[in-house]
Every structure is written in C-alpha cells, then in structure tokens.
N, C-alpha and C. Protein backbone atom coordinates (compact mmCIF):
# COMPACT_ATOMS: atom_id res chain seq x y z
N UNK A 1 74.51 109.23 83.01
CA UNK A 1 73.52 108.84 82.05
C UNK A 1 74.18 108.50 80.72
N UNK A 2 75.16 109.17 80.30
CA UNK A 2 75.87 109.26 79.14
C UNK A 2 76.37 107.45 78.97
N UNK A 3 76.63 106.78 80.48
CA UNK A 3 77.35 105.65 80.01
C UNK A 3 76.34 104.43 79.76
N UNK A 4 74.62 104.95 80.52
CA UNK A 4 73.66 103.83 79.98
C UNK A 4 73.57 104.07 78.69
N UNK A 5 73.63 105.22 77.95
CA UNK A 5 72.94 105.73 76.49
C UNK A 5 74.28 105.12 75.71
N UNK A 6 75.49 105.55 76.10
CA UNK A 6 76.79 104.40 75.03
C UNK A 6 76.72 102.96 75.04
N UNK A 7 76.33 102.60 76.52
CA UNK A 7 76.42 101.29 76.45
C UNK A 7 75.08 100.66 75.40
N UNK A 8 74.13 101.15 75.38
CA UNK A 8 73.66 100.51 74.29
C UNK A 8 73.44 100.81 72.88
N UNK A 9 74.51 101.55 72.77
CA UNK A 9 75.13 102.09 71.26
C UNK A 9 73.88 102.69 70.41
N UNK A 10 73.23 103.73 71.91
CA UNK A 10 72.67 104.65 71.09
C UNK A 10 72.86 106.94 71.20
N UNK A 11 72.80 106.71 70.03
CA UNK A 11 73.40 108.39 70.26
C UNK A 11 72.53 109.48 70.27
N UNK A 12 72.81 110.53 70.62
CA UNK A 12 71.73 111.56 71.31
C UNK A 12 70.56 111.66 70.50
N UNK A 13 70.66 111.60 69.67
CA UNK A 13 69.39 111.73 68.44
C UNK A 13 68.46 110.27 68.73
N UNK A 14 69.46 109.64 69.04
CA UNK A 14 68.42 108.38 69.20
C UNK A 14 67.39 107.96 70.19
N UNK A 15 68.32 108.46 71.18
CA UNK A 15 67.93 108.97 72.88
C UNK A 15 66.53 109.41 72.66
N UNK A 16 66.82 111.14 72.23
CA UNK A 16 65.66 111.97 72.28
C UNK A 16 64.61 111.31 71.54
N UNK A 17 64.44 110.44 70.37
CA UNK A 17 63.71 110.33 69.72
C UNK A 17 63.16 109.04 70.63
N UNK A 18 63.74 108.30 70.60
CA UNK A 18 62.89 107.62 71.90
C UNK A 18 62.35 107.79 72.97
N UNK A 19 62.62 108.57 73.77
CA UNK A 19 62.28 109.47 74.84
C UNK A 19 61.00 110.68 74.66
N UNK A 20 61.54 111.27 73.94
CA UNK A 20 60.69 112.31 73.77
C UNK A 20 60.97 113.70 74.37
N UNK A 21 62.21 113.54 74.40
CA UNK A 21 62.84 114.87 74.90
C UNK A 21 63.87 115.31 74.21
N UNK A 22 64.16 116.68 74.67
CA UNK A 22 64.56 117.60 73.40
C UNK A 22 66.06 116.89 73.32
N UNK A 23 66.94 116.73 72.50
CA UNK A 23 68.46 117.34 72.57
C UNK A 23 68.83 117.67 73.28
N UNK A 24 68.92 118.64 73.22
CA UNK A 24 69.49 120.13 74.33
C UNK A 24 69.06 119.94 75.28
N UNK A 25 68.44 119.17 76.17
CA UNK A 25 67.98 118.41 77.19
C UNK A 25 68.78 117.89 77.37
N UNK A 26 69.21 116.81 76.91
CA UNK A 26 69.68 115.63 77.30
C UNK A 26 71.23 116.21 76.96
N UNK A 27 71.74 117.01 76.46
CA UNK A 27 72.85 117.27 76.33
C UNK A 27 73.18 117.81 78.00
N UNK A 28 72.45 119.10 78.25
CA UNK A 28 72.56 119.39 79.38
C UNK A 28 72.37 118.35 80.32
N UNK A 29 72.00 117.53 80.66
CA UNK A 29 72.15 116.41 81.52
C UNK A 29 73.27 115.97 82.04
N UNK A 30 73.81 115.07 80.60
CA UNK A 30 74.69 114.39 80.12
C UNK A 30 76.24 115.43 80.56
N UNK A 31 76.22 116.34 80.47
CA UNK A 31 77.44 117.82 80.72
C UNK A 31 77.30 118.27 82.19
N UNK A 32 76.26 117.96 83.22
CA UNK A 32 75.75 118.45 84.45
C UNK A 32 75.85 119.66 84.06
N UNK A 33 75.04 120.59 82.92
CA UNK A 33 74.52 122.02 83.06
C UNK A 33 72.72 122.05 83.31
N UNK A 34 72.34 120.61 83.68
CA UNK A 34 71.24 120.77 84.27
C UNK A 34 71.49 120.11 85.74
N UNK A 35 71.33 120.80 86.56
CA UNK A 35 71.18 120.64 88.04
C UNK A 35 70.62 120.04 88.42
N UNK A 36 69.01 120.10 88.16
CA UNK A 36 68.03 119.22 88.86
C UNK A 36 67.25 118.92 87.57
N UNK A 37 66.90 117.84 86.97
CA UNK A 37 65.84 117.64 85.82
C UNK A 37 65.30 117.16 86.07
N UNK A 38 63.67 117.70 85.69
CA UNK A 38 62.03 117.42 86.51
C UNK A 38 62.31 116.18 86.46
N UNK A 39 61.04 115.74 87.06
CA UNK A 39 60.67 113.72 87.13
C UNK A 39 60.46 113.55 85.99
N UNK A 40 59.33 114.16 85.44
CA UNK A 40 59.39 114.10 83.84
C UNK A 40 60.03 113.84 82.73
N UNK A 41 60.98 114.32 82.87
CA UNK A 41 61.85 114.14 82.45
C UNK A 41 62.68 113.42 82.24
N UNK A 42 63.16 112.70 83.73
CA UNK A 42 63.89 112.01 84.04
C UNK A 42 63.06 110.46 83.65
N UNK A 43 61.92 110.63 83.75
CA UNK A 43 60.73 109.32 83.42
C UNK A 43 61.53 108.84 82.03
N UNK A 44 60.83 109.91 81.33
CA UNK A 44 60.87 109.72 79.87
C UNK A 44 62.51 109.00 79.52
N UNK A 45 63.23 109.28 79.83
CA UNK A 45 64.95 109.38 79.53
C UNK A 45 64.63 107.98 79.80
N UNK A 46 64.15 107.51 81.10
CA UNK A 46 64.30 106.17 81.40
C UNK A 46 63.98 105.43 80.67
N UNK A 47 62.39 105.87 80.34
CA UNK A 47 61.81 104.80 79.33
C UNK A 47 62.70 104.70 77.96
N UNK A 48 63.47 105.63 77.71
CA UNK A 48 63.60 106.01 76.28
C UNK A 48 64.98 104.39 76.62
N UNK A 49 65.70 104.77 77.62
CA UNK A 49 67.14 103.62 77.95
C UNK A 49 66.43 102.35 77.93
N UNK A 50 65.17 102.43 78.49
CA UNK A 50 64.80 100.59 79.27
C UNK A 50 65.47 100.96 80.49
N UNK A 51 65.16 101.39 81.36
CA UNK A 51 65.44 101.25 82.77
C UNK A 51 64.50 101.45 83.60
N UNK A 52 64.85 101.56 84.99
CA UNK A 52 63.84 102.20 85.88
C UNK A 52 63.88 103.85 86.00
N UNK A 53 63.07 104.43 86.58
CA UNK A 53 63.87 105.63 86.73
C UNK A 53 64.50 105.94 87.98
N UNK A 54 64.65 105.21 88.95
CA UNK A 54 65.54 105.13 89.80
C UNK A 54 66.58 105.21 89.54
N UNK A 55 67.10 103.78 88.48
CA UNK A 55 68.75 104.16 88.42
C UNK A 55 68.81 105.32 87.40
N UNK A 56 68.36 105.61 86.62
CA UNK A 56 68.90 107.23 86.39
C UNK A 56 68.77 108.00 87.51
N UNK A 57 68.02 108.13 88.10
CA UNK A 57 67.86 109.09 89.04
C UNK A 57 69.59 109.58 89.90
N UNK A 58 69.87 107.89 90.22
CA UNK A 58 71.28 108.07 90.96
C UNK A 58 72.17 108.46 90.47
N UNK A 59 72.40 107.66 88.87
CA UNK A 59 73.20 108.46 88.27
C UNK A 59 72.87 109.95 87.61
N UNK A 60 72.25 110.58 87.71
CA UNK A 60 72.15 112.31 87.15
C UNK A 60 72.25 112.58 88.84
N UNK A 61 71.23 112.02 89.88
CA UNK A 61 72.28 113.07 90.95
C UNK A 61 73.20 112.74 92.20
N UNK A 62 73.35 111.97 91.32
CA UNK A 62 74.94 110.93 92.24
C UNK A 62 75.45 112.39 93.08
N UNK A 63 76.37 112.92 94.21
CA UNK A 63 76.75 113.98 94.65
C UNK A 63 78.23 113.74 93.89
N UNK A 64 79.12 114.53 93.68
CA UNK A 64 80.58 114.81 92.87
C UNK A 64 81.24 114.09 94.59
N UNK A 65 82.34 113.39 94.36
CA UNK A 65 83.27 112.94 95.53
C UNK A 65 83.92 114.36 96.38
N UNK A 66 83.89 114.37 97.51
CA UNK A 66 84.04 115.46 98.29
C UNK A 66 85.24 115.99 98.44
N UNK A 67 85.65 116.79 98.59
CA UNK A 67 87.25 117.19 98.04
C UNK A 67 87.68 117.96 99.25
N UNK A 68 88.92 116.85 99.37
CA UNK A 68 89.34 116.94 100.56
C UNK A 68 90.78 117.98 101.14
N UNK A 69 90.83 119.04 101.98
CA UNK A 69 91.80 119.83 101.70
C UNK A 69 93.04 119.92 102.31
C-alpha cells in the first residue's frame, strides 16, 4: 500500500485525511502489524488512493514469498 500512497506523493496525514482513517491505522498496515484490516477499512484507504479496493486488497494481503529450506 505504502507504494500506491508514494507514488502519488501523498503522505500519511494526507492518506488518513482523505480516507478517513486513523494514522495509526494506516501505519500499521503499511508495517504489516495489521494482519487482516476490516473491508472497511480497506474501502475507505481505497477511496482515499483512487483505486479499487481490490487492488489494495492484493497488495495488503499479497502472501510473503515462501522460504525455501
């Protein structure tokens, strides 16, 4: 999510305020210390980028590449 919100050269404050979600939300996102973030959530973020919420969706829960031993 972090690279739709740089790419359009806007910063967390700007995010939230468009969105409508907290900071500390979107920080945790952005850090994967949120695991799963409601639809709600994930809505709003979208609207706040201009996207769908699909492609956020993939990118917040893309799976980590599998690590191979």
């Amino acid at each position: 999510m972090r690279s739709l919100r740089t790419a359009q050269g806007l910063t967390l404050d700007q995010l939230a305020q468009r969105s409508g979600i907290t900071l500390r939300s979107i920080q945790a996102i952005e850090t994967g210390n949120s695991e799963r973030p409601r639809l709600e959530t994930l809505q709003g973020l979208a609207a706040g980028l201009g996207v769908d919420v699909s492609v956020l969706a993939v990118k917040v829960y893309e799976a980590p590449p599998e690590v191979k031993a």
